[in-house]
C-alpha atoms as a PDB file:
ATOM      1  CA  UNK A   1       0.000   0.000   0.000  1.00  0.00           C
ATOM      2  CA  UNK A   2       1.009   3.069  -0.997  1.00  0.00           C
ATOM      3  CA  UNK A   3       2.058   6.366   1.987  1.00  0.00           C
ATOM      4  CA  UNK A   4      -0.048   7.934   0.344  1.00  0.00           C
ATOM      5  CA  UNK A   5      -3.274   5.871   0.909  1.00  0.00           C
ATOM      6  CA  UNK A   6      -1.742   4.984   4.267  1.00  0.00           C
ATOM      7  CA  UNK A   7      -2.394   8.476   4.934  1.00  0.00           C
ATOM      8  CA  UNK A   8      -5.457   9.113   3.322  1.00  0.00           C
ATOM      9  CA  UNK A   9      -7.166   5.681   5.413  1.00  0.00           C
ATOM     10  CA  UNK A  10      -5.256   7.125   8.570  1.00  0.00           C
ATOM     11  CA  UNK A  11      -6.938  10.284   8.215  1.00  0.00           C
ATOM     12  CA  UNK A  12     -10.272   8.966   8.037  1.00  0.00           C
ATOM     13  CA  UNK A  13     -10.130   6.680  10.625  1.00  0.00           C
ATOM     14  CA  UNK A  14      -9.086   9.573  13.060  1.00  0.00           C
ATOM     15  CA  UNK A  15     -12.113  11.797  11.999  1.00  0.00           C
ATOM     16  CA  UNK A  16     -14.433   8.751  12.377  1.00  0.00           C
ATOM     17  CA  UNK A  17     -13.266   8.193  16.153  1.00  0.00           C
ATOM     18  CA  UNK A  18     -13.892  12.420  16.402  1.00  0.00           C
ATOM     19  CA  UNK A  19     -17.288  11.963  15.281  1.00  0.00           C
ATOM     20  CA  UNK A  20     -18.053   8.951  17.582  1.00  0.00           C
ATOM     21  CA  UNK A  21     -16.591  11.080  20.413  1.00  0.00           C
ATOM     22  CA  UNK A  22     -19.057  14.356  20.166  1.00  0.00           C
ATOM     23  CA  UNK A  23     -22.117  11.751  19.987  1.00  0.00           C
ATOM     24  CA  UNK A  24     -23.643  12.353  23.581  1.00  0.00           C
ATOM     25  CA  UNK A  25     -25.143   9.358  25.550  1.00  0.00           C
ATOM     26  CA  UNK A  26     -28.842   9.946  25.851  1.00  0.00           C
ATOM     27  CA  UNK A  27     -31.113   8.892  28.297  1.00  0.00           C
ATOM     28  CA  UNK A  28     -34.950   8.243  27.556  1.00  0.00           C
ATOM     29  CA  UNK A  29     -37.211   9.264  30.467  1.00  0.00           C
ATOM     30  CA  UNK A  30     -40.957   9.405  31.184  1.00  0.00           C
ATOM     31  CA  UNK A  31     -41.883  11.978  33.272  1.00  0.00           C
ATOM     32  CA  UNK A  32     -45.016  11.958  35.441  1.00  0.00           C
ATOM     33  CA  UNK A  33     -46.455  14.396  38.460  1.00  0.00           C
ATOM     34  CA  UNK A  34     -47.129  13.048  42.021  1.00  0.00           C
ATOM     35  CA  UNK A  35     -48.146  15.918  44.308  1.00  0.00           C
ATOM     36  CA  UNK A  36     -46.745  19.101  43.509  1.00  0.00           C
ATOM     37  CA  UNK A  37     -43.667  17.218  42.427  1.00  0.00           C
ATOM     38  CA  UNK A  38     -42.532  16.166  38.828  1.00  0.00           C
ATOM     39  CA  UNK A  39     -40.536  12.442  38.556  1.00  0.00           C
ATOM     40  CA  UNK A  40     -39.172  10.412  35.571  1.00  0.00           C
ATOM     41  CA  UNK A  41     -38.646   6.933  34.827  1.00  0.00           C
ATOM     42  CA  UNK A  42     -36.560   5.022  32.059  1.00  0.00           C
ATOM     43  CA  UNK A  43     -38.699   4.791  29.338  1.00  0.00           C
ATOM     44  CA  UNK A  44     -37.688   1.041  28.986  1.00  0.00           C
ATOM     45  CA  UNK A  45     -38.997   0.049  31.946  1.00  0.00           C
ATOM     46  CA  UNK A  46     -42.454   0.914  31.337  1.00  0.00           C
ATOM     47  CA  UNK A  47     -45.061  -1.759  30.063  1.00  0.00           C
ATOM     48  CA  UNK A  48     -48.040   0.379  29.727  1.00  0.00           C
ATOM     49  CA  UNK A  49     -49.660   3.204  30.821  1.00  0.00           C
ATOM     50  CA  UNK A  50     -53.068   2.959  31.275  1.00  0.00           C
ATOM     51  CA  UNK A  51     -56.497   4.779  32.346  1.00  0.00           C
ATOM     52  CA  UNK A  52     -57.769   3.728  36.136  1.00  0.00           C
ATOM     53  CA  UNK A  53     -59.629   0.347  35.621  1.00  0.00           C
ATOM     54  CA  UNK A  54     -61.193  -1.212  39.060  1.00  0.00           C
ATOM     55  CA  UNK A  55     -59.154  -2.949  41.294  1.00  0.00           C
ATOM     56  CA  UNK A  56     -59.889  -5.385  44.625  1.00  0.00           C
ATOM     57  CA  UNK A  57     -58.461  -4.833  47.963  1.00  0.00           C
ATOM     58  CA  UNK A  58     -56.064  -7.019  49.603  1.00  0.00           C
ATOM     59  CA  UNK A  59     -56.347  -7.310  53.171  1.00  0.00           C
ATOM     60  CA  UNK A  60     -53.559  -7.137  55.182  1.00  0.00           C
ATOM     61  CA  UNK A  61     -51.483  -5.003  53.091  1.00  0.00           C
ATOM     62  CA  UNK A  62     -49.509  -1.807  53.709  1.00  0.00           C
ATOM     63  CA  UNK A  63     -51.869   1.541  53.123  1.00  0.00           C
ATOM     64  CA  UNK A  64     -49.856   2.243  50.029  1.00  0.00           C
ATOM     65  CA  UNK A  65     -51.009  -1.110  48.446  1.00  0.00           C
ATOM     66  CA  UNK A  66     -54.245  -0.549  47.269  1.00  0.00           C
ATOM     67  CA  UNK A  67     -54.960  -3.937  46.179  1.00  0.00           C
ATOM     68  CA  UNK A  68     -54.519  -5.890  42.549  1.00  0.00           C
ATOM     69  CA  UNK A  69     -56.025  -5.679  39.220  1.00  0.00           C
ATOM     70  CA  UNK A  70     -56.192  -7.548  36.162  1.00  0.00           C
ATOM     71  CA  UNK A  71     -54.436  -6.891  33.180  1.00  0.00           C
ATOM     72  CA  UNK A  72     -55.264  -9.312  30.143  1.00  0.00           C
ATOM     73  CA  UNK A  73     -55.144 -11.775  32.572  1.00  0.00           C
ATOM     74  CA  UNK A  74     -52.346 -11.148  34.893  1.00  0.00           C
ATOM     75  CA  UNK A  75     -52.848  -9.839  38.414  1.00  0.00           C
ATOM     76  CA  UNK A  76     -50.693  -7.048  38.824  1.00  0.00           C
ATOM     77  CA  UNK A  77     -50.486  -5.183  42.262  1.00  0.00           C
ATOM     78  CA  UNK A  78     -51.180  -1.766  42.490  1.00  0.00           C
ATOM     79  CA  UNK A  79     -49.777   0.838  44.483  1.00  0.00           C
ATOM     80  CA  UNK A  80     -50.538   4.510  45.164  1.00  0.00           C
ATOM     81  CA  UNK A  81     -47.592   6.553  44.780  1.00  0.00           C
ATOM     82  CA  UNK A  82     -48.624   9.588  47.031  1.00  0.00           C
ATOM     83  CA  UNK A  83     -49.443   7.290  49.594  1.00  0.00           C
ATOM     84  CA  UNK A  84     -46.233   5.953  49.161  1.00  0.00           C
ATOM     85  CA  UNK A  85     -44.529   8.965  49.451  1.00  0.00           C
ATOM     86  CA  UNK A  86     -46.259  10.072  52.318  1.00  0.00           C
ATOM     87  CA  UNK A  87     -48.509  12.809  50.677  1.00  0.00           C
ATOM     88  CA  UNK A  88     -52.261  13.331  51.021  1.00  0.00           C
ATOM     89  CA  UNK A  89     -54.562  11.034  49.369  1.00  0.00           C
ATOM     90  CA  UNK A  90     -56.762  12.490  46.447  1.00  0.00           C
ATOM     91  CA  UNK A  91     -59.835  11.422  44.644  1.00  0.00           C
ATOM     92  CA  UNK A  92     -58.771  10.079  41.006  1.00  0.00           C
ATOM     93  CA  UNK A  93     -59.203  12.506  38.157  1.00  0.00           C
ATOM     94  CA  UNK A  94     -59.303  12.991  34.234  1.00  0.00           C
ATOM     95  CA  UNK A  95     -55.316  12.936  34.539  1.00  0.00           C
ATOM     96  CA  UNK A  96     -54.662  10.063  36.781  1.00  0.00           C
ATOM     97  CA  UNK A  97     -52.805   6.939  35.040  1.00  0.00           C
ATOM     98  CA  UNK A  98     -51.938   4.022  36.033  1.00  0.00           C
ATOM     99  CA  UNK A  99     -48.014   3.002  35.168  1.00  0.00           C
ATOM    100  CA  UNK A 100     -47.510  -0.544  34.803  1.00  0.00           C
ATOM    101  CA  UNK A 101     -43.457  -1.019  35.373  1.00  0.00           C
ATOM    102  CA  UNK A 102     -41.537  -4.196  35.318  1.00  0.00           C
ATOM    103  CA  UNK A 103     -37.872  -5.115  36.139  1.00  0.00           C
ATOM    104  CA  UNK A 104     -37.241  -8.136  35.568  1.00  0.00           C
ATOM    105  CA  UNK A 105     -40.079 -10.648  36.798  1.00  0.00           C
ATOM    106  CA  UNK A 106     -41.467  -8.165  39.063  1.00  0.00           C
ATOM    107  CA  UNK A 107     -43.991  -6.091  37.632  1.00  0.00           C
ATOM    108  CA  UNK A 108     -46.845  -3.547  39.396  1.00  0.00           C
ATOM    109  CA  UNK A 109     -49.115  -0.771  38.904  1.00  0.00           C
ATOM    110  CA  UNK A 110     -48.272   2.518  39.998  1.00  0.00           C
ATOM    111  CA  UNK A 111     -51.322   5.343  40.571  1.00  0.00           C
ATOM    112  CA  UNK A 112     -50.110   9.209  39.444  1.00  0.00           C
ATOM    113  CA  UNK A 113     -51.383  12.371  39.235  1.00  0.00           C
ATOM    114  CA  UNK A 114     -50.736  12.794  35.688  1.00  0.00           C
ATOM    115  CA  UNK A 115     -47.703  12.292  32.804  1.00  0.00           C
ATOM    116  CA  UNK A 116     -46.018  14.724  31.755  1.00  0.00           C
ATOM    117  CA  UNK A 117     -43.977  13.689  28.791  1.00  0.00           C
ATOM    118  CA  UNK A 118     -41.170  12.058  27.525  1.00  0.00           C
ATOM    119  CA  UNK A 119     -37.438  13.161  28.248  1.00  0.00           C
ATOM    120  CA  UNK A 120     -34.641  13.381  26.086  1.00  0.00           C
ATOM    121  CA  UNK A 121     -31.663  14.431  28.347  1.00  0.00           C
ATOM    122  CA  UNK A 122     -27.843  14.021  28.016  1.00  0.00           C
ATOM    123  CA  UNK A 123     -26.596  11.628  30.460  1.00  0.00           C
ATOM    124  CA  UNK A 124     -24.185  14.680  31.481  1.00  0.00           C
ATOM    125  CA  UNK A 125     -27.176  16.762  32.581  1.00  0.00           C
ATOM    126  CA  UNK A 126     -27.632  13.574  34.969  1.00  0.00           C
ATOM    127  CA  UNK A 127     -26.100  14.400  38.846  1.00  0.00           C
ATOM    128  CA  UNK A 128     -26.583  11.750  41.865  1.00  0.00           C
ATOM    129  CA  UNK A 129     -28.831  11.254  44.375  1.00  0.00           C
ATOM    130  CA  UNK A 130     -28.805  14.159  47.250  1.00  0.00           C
ATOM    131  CA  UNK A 131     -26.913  12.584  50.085  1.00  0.00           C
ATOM    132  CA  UNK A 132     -30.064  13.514  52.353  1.00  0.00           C
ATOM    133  CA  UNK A 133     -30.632   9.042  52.668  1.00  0.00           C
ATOM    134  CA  UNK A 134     -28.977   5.986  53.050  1.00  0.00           C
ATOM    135  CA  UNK A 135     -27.925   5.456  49.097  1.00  0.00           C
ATOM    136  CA  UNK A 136     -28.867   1.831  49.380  1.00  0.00           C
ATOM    137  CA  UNK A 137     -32.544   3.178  50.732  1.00  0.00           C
ATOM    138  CA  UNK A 138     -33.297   5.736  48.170  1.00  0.00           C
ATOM    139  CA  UNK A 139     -35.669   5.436  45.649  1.00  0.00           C
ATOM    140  CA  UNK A 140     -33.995   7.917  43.461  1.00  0.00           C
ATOM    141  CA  UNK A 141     -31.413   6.830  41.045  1.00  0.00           C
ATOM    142  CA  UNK A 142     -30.523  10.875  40.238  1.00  0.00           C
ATOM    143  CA  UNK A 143     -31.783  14.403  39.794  1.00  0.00           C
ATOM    144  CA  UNK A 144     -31.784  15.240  35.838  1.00  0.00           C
ATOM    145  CA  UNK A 145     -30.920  19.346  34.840  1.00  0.00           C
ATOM    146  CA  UNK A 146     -32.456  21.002  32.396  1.00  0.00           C
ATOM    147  CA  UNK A 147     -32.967  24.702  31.720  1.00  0.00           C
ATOM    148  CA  UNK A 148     -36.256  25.584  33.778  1.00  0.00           C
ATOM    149  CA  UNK A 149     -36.469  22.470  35.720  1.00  0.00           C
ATOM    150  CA  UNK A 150     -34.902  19.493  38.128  1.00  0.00           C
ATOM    151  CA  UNK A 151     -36.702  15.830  37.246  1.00  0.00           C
ATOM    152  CA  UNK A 152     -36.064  13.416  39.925  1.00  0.00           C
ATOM    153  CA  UNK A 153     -35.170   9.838  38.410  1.00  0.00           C
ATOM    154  CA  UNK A 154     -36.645   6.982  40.362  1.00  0.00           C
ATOM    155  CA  UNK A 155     -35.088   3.419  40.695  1.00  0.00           C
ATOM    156  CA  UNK A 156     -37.467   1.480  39.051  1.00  0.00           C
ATOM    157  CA  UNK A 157     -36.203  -1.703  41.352  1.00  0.00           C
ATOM    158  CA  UNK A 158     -36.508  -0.070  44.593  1.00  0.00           C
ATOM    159  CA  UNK A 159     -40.608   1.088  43.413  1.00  0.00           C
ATOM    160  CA  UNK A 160     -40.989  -2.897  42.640  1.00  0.00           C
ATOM    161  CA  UNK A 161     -39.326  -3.953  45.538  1.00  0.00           C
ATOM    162  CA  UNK A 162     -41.600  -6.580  48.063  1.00  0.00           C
ATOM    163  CA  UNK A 163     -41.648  -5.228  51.701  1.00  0.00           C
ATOM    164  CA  UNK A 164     -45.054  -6.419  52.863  1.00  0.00           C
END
């Protein structure tokens, strides 16, 4: 091979590895209000979001459980995020969803106030938890930045997680 194509293939090469280097890692988010507050999950971890259907009661079940419901024929239990975060209860309304999440095997309903919408954010814009908890206790995996807001990212895993 000739220098001169040596050079020509080198050169390339070099501007390809430039080009992979200024593509950002993006994360995909879905954000969603509980309270006054606004949180995000990966977008992957989301089976489906769907309108309130009815539900049963399980007895003997933390407050935050409300109970189970099916879902084309799996029972899926379902658990009120306010409740769960210690906020006020509140009557359902136009806006409240149900997110069905799944890690894994485990999979639940969660109740919210409303969505918000999906997230596009540069995994730079991503900082850690606040060091207000235990890390291995929090439910939040990080605090996104964007111009005119702070989304909280939840740990999917720690929402799913069997403690009753």
């Amino acid at each position: 091979m000739s220098e001169k194509l040596q050079q020509i293939i080198s050169k390339q090469n070099n501007a390809l590895v430039s080009n992979e280097q200024k593509v950002e890692e993006v994360i995909q988010l879905v954000g969603f209000i509980v309270g006054d507050e606004e949180f995000s999950i990966p977008i992957l971890s989301i089976q489906e979001i769907i309108k309130p259907i009815s539900w049963t009661r399980v007895p003997q079940t933390p407050a935050y459980i409300l109970g189970v419901f099916n879902l084309r024929g799996s029972v899926i239990p379902l658990i009120d995020l306010r409740a769960r975060f210690g906020l006020e209860l509140q009557k359902h309304t136009e806006e409240t969803r149900f997110i069905v999440m799944k890690n894994g095997d485990d999979v639940a309903g969660f109740v919210i106030d409303r969505l918000t919408e999906a997230i596009r954010m540069p995994k730079k814009d991503v900082g850690p938890a606040p060091d207000t908890v235990a890390e291995s206790d929090t439910m939040i995996d990080g605090v996104g930045k964007q111009a005119d807001r702070i989304v909280t990212i939840l740990k999917v895993h720690k929402l799913l997680e069997r403690n009753f």
